[in-house]
PDB file of N, CA and C in Angstrom:
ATOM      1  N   UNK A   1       5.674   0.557   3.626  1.00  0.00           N
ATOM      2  CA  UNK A   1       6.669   0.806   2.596  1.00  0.00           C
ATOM      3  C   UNK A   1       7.303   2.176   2.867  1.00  0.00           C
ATOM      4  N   UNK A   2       8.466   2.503   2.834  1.00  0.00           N
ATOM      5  CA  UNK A   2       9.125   3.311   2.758  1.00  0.00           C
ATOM      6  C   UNK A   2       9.134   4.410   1.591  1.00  0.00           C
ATOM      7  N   UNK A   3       9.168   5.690   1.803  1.00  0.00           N
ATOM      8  CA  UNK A   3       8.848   7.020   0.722  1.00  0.00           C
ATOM      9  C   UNK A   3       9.498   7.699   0.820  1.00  0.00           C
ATOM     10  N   UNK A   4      10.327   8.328   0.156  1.00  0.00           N
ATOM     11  CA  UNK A   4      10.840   9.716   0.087  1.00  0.00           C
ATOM     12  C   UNK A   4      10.050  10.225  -0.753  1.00  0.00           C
ATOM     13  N   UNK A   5       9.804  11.851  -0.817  1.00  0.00           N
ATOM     14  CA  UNK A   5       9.537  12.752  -2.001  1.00  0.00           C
ATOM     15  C   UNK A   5      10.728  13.036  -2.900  1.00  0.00           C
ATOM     16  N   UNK A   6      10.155  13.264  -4.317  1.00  0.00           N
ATOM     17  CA  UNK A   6      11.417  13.672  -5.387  1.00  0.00           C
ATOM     18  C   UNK A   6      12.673  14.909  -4.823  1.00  0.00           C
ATOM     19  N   UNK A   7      11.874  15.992  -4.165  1.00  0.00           N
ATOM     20  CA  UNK A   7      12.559  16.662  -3.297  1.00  0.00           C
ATOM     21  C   UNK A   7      13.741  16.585  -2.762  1.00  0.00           C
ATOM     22  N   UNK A   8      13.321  15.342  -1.564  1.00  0.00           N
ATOM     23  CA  UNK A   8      14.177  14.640  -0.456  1.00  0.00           C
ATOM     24  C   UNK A   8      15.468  14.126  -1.164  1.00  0.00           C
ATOM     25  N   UNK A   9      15.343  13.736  -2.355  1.00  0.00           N
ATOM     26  CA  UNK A   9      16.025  12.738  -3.248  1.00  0.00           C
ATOM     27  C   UNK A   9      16.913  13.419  -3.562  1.00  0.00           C
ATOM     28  N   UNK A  10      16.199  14.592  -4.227  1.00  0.00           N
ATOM     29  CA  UNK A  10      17.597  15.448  -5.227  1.00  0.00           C
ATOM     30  C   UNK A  10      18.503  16.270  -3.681  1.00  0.00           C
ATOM     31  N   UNK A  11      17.592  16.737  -2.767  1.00  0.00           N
ATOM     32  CA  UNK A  11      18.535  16.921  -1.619  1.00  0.00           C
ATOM     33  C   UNK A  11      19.926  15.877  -1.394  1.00  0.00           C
ATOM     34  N   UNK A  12      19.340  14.768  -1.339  1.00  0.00           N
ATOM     35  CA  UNK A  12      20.404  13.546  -0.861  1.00  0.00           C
ATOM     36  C   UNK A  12      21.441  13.553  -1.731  1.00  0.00           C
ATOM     37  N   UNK A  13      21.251  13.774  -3.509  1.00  0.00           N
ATOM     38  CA  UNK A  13      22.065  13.715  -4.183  1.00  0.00           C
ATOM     39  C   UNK A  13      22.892  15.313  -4.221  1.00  0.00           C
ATOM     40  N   UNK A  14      22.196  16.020  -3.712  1.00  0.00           N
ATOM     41  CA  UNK A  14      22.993  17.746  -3.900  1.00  0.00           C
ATOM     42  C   UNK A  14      24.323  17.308  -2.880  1.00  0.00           C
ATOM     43  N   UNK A  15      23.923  16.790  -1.436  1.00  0.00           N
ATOM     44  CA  UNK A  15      24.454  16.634  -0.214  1.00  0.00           C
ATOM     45  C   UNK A  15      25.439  15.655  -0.307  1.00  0.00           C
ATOM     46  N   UNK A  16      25.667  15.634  -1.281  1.00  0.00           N
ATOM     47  CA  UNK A  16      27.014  13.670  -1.647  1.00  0.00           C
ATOM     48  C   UNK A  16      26.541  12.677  -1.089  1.00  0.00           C
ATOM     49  N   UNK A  17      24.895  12.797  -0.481  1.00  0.00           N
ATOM     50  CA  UNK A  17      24.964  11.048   0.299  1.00  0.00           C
ATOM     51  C   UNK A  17      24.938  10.113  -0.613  1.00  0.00           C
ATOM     52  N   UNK A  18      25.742   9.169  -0.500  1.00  0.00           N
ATOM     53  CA  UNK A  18      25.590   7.976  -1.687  1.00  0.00           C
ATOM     54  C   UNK A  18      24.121   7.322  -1.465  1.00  0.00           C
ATOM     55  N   UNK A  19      23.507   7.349  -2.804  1.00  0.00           N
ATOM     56  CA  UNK A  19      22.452   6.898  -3.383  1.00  0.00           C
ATOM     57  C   UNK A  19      22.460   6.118  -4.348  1.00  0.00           C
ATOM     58  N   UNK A  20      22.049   4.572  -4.396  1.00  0.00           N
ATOM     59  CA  UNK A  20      22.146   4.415  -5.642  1.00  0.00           C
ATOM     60  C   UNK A  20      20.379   4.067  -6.082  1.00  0.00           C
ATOM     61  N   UNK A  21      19.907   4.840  -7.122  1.00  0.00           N
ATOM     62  CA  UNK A  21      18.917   4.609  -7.827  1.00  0.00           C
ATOM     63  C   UNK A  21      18.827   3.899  -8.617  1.00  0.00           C
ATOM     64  N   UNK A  22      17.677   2.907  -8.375  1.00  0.00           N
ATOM     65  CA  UNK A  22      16.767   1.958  -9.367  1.00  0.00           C
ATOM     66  C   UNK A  22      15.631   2.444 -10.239  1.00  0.00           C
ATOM     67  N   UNK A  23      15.809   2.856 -11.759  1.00  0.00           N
ATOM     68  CA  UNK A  23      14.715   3.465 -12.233  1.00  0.00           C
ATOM     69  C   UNK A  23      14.020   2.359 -13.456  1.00  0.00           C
ATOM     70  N   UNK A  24      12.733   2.015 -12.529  1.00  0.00           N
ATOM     71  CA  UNK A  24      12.122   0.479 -12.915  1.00  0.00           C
ATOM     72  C   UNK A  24      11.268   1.135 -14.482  1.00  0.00           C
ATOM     73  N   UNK A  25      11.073   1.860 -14.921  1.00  0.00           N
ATOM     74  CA  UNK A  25      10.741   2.225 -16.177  1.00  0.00           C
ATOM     75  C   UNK A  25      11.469   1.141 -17.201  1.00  0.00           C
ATOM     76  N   UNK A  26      10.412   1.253 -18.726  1.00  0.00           N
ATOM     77  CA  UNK A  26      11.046   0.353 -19.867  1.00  0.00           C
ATOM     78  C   UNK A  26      11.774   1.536 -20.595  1.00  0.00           C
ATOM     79  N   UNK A  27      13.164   1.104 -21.195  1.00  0.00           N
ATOM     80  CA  UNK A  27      14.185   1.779 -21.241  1.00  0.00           C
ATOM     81  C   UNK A  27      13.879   2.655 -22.379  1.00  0.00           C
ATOM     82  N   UNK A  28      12.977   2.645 -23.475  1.00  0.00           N
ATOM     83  CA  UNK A  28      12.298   3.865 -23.786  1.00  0.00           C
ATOM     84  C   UNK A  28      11.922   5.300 -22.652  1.00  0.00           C
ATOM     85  N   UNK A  29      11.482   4.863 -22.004  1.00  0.00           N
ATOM     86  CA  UNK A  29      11.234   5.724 -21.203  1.00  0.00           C
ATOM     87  C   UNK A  29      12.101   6.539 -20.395  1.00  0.00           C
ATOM     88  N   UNK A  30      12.987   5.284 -19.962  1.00  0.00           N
ATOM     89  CA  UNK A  30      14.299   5.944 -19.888  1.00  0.00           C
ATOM     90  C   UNK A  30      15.166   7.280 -20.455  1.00  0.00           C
ATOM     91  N   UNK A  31      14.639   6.641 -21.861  1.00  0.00           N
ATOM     92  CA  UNK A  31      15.893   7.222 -22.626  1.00  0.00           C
ATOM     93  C   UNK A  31      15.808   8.541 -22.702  1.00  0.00           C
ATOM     94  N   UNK A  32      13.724   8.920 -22.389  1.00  0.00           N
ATOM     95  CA  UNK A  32      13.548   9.990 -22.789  1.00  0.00           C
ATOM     96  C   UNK A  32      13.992  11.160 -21.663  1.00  0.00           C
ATOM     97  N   UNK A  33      14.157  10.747 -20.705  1.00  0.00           N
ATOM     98  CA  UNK A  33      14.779  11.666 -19.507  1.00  0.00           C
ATOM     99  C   UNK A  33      15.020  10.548 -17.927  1.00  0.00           C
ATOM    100  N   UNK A  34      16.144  11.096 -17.774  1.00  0.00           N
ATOM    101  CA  UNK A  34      16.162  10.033 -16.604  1.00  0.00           C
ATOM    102  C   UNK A  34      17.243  11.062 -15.324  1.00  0.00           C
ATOM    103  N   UNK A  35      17.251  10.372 -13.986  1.00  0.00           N
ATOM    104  CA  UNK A  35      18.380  11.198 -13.231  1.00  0.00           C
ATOM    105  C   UNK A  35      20.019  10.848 -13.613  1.00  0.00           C
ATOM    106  N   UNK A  36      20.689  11.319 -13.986  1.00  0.00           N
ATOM    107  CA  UNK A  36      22.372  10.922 -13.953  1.00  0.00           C
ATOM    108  C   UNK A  36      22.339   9.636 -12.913  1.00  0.00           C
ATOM    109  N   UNK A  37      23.164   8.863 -13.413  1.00  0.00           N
ATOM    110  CA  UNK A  37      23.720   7.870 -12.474  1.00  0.00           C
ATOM    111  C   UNK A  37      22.615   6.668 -12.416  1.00  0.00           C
ATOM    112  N   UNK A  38      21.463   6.989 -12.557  1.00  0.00           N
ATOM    113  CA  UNK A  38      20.706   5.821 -12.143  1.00  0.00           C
ATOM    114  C   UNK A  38      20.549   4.555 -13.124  1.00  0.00           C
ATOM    115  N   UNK A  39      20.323   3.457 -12.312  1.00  0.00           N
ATOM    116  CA  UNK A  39      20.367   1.865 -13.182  1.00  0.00           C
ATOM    117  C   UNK A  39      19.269   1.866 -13.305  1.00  0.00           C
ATOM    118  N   UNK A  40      18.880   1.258 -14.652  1.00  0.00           N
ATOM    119  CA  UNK A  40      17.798   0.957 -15.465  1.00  0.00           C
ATOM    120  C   UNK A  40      17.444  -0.585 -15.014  1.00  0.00           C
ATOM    121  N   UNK A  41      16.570  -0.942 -14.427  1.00  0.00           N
ATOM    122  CA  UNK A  41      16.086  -2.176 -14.384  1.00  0.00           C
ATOM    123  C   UNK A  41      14.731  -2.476 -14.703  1.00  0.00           C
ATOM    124  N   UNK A  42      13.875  -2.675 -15.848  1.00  0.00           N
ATOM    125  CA  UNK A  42      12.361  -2.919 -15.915  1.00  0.00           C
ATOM    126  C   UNK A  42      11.735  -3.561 -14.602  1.00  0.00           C
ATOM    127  N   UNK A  43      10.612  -2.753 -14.425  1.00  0.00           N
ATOM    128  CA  UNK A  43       9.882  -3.503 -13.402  1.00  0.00           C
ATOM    129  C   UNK A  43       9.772  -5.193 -13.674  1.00  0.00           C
ATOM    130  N   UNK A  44       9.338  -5.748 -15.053  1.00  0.00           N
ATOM    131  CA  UNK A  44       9.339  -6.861 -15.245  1.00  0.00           C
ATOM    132  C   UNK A  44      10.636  -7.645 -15.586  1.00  0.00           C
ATOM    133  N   UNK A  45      11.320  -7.145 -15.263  1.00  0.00           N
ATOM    134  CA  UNK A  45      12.591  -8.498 -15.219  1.00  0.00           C
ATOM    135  C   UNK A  45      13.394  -7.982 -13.637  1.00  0.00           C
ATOM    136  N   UNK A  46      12.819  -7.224 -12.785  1.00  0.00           N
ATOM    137  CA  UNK A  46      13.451  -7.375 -11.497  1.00  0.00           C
ATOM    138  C   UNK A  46      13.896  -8.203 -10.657  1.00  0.00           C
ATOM    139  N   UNK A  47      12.803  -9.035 -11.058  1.00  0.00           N
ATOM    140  CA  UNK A  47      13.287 -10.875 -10.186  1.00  0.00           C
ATOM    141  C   UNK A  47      13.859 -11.542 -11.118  1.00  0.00           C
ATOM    142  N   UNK A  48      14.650 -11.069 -12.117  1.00  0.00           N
ATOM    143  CA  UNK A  48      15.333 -12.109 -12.566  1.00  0.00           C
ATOM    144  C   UNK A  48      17.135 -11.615 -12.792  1.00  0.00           C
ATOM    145  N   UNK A  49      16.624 -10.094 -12.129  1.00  0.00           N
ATOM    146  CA  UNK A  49      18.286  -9.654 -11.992  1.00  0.00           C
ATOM    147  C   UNK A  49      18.748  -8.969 -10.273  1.00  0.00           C
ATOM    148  N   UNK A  50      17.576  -9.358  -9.784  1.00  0.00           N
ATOM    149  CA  UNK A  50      17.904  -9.520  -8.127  1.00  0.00           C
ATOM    150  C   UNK A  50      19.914  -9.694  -7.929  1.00  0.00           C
ATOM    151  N   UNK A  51      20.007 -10.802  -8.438  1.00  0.00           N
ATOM    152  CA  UNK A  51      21.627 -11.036  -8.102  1.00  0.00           C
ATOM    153  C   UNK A  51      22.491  -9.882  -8.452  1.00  0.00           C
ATOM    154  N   UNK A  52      21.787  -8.738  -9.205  1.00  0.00           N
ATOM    155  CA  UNK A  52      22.699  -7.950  -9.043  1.00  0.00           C
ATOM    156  C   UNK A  52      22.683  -6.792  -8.174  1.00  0.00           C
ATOM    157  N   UNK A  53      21.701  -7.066  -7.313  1.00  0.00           N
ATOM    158  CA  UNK A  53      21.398  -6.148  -6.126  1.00  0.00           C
ATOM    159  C   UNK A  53      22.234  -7.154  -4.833  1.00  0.00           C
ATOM    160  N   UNK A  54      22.574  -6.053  -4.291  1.00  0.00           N
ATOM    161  CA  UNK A  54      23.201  -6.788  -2.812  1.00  0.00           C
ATOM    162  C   UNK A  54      22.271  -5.845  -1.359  1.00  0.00           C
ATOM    163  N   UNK A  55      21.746  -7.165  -0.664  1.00  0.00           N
ATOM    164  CA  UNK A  55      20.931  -6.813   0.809  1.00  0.00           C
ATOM    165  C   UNK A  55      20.915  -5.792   1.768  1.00  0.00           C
ATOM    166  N   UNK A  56      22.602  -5.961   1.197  1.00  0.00           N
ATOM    167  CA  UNK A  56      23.259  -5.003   2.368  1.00  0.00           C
ATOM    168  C   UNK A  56      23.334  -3.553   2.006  1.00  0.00           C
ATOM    169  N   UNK A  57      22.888  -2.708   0.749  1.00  0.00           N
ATOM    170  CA  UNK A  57      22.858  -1.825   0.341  1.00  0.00           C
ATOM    171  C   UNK A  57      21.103  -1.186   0.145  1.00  0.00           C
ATOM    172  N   UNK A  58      21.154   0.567   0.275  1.00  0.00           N
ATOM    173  CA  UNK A  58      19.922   0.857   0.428  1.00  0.00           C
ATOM    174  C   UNK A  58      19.741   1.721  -1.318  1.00  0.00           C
ATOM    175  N   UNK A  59      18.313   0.940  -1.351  1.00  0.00           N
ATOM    176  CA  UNK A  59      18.067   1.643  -2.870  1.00  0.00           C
ATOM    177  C   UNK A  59      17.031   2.330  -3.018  1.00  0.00           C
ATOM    178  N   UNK A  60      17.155   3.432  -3.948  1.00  0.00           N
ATOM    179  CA  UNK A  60      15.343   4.514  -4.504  1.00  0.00           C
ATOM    180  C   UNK A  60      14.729   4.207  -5.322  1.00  0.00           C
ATOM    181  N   UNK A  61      14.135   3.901  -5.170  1.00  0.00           N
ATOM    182  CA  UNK A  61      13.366   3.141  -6.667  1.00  0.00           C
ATOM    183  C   UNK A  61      12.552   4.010  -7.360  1.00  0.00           C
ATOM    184  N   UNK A  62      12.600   4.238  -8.707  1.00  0.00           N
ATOM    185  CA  UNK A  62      11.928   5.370  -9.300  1.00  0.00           C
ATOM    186  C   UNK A  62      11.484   4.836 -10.760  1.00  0.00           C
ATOM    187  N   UNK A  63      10.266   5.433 -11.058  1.00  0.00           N
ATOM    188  CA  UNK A  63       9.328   5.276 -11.860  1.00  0.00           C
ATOM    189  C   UNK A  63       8.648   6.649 -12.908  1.00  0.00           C
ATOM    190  N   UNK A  64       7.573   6.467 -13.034  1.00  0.00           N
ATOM    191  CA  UNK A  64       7.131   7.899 -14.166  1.00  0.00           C
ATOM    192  C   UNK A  64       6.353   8.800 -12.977  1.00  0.00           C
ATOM    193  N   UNK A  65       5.536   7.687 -12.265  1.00  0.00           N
ATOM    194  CA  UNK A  65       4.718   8.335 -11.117  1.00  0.00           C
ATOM    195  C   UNK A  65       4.842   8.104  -9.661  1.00  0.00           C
ATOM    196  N   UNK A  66       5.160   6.254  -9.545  1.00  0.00           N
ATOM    197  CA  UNK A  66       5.756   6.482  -8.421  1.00  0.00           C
ATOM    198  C   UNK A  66       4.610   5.136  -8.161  1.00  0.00           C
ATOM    199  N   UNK A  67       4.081   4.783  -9.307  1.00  0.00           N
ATOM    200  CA  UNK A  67       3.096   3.806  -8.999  1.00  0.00           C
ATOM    201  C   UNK A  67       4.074   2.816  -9.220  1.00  0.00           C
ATOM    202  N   UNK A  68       4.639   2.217 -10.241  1.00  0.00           N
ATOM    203  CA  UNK A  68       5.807   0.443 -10.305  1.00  0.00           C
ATOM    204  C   UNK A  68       6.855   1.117  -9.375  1.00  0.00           C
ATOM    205  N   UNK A  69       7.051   2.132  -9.081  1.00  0.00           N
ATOM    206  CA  UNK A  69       7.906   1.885  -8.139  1.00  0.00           C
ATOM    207  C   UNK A  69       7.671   1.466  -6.590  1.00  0.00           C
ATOM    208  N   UNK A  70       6.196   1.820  -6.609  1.00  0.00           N
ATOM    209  CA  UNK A  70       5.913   1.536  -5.452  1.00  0.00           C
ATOM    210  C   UNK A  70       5.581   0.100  -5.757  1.00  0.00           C
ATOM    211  N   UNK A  71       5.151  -0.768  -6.712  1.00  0.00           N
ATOM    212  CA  UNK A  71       5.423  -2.328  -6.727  1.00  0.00           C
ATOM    213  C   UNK A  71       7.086  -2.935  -6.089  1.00  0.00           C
ATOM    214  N   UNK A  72       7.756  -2.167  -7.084  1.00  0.00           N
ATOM    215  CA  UNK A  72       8.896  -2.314  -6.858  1.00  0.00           C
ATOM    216  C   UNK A  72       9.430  -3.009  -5.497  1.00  0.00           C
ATOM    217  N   UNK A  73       8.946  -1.624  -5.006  1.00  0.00           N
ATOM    218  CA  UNK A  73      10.002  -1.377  -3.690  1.00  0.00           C
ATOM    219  C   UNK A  73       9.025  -2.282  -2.462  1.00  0.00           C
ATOM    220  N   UNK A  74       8.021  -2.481  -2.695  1.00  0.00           N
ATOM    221  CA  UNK A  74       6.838  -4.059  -2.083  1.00  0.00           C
ATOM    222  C   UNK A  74       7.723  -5.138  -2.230  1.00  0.00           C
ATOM    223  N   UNK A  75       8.159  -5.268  -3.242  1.00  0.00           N
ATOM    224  CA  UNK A  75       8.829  -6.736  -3.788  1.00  0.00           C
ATOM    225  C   UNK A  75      10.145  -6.850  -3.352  1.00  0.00           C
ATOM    226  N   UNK A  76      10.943  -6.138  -3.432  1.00  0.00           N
ATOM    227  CA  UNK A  76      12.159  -5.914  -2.989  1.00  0.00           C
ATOM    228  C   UNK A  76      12.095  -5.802  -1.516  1.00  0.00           C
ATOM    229  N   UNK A  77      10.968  -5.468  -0.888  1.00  0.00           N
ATOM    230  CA  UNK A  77      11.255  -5.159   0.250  1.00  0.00           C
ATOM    231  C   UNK A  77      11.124  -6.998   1.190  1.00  0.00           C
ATOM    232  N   UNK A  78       9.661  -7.513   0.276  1.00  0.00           N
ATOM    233  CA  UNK A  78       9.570  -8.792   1.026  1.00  0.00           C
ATOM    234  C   UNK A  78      10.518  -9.770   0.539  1.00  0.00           C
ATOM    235  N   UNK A  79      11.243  -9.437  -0.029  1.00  0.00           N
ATOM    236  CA  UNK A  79      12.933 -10.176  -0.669  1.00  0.00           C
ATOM    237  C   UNK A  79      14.241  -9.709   0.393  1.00  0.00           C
ATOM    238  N   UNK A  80      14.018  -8.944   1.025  1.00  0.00           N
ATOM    239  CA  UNK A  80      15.001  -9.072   2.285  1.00  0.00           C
ATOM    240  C   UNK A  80      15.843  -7.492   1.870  1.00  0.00           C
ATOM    241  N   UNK A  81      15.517  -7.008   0.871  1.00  0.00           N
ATOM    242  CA  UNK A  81      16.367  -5.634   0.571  1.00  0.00           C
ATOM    243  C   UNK A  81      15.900  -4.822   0.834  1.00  0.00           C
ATOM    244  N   UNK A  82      16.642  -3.560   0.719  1.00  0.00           N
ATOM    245  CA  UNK A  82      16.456  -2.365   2.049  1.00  0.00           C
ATOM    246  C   UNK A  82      15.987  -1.318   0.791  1.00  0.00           C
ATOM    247  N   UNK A  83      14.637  -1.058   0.048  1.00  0.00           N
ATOM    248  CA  UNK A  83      13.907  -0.029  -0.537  1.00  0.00           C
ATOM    249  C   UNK A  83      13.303   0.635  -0.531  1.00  0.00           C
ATOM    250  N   UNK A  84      13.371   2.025  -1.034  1.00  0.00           N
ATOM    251  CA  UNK A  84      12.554   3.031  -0.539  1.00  0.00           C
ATOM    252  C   UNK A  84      11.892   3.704  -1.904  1.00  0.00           C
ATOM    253  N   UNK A  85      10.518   4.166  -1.951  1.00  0.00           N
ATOM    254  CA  UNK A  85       9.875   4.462  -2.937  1.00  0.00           C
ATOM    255  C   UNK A  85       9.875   5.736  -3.096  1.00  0.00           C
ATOM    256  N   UNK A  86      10.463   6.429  -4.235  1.00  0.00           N
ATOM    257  CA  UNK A  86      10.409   8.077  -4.819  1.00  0.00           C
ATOM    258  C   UNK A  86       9.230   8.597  -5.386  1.00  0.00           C
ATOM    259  N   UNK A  87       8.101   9.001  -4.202  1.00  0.00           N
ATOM    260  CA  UNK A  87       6.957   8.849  -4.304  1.00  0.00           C
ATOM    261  C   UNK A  87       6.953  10.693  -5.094  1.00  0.00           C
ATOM    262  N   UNK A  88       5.810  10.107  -6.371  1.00  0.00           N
ATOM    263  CA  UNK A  88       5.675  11.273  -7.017  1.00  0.00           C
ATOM    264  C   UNK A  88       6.279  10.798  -8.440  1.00  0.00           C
ATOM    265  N   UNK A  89       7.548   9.705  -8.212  1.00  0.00           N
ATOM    266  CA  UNK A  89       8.226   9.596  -9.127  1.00  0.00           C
ATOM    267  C   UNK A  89       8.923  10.737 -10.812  1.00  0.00           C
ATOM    268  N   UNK A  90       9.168  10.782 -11.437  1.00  0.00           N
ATOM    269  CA  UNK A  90       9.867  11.399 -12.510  1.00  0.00           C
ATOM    270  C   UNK A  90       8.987  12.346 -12.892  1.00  0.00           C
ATOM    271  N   UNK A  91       7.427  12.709 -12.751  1.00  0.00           N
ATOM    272  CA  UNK A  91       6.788  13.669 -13.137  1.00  0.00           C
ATOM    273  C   UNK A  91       7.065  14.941 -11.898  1.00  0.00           C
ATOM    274  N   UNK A  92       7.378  13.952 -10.478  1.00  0.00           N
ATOM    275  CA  UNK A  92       7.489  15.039  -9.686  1.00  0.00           C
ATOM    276  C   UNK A  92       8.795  15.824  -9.395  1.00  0.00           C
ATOM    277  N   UNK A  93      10.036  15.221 -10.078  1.00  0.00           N
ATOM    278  CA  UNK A  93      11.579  15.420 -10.195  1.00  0.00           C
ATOM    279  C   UNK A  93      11.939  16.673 -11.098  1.00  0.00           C
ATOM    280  N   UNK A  94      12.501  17.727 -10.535  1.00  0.00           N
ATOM    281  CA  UNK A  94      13.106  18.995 -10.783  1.00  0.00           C
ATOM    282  C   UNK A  94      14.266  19.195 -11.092  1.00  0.00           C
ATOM    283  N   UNK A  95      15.255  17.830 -10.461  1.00  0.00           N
ATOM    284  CA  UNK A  95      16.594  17.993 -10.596  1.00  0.00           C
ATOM    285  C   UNK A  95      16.782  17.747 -11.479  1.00  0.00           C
ATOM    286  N   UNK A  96      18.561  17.835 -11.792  1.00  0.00           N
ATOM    287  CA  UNK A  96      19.095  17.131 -13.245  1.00  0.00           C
ATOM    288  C   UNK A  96      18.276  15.856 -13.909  1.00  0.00           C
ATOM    289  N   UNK A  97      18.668  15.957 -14.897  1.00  0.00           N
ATOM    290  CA  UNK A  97      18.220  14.845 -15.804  1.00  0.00           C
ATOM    291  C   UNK A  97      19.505  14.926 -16.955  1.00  0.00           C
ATOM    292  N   UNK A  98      19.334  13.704 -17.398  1.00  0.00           N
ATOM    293  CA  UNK A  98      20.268  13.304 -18.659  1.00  0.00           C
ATOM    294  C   UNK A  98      19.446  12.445 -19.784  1.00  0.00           C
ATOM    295  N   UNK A  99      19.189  13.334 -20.948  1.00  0.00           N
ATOM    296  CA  UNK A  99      18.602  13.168 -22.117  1.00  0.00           C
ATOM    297  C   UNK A  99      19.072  12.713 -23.288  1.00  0.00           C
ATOM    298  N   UNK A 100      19.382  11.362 -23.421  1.00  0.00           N
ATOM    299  CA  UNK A 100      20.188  10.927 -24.925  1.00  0.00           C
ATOM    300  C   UNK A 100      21.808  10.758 -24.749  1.00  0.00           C
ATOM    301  N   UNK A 101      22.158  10.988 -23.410  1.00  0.00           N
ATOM    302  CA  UNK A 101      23.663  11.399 -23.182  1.00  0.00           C
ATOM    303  C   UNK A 101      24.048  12.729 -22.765  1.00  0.00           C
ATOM    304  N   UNK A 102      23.140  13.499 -22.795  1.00  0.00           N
ATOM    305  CA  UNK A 102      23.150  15.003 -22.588  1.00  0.00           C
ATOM    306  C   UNK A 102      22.560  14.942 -21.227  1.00  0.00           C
ATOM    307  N   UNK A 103      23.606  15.650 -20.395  1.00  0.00           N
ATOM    308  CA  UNK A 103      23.002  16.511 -19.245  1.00  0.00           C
ATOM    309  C   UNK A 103      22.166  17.650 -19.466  1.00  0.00           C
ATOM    310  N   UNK A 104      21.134  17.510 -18.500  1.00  0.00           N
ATOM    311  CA  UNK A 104      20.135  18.598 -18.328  1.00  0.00           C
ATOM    312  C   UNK A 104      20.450  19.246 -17.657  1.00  0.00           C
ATOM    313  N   UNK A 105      20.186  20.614 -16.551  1.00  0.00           N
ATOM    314  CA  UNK A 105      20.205  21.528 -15.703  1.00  0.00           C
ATOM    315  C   UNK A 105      18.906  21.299 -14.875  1.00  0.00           C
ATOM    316  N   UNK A 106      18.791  21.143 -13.498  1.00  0.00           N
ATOM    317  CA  UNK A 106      17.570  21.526 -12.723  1.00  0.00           C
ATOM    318  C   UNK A 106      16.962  22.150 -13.499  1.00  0.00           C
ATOM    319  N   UNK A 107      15.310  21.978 -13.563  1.00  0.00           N
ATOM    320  CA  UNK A 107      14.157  23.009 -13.608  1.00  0.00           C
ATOM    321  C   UNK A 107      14.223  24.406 -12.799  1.00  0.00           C
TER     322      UNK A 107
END
């Protein structure tokens, strides 16, 4: 399985590389802090909104710790899509966050 650190991540996003993040958390969790930009998909309804992922695109999959994401990105991966796990997940993330609609500032 494929890993980046939270680190690597917020690098990619400082650097303009297009990223698009999958943050498999239940949207409570979400709500309570999450990165800008990223799609909310529950770990448990992933296989049932697959169709809105396309093959040909590479995704981060992110979680609280880095544990469903690392399900995640198992499942997605033996489904033919190109995923990589944000190992450490949201406890280990420094960068922005957006809280309620509110942007945060890096730690």
């Amino acid at each position: 399985m494929n890993q980046l650190s939270a680190k690597h991540v917020e690098q990619q996003i400082k650097n303009n590389k297009k990223v698009t993040l999958i943050d498999v958390r239940e949207p409570e969790e979400v709500a309570a802090g999450k990165i800008p930009g990223v799609i909310n998909i529950p770990l448990g309804l992933l296989e049932y909104r697959l169709h809105e992922l396309k093959k040909s695109e590479e995704y981060i999959i992110v979680c609280r710790s880095g544990s469903r994401s690392g399900l995640a990105t198992s499942f997605l991966e033996s489904r033919g899509y190109n995923a990589t796990n944000m190992s450490g997940g949201m406890i280990s993330w420094e960068g922005a966050v957006e809280i309620a609609g509110q942007y945060q500032p890096a730690r």
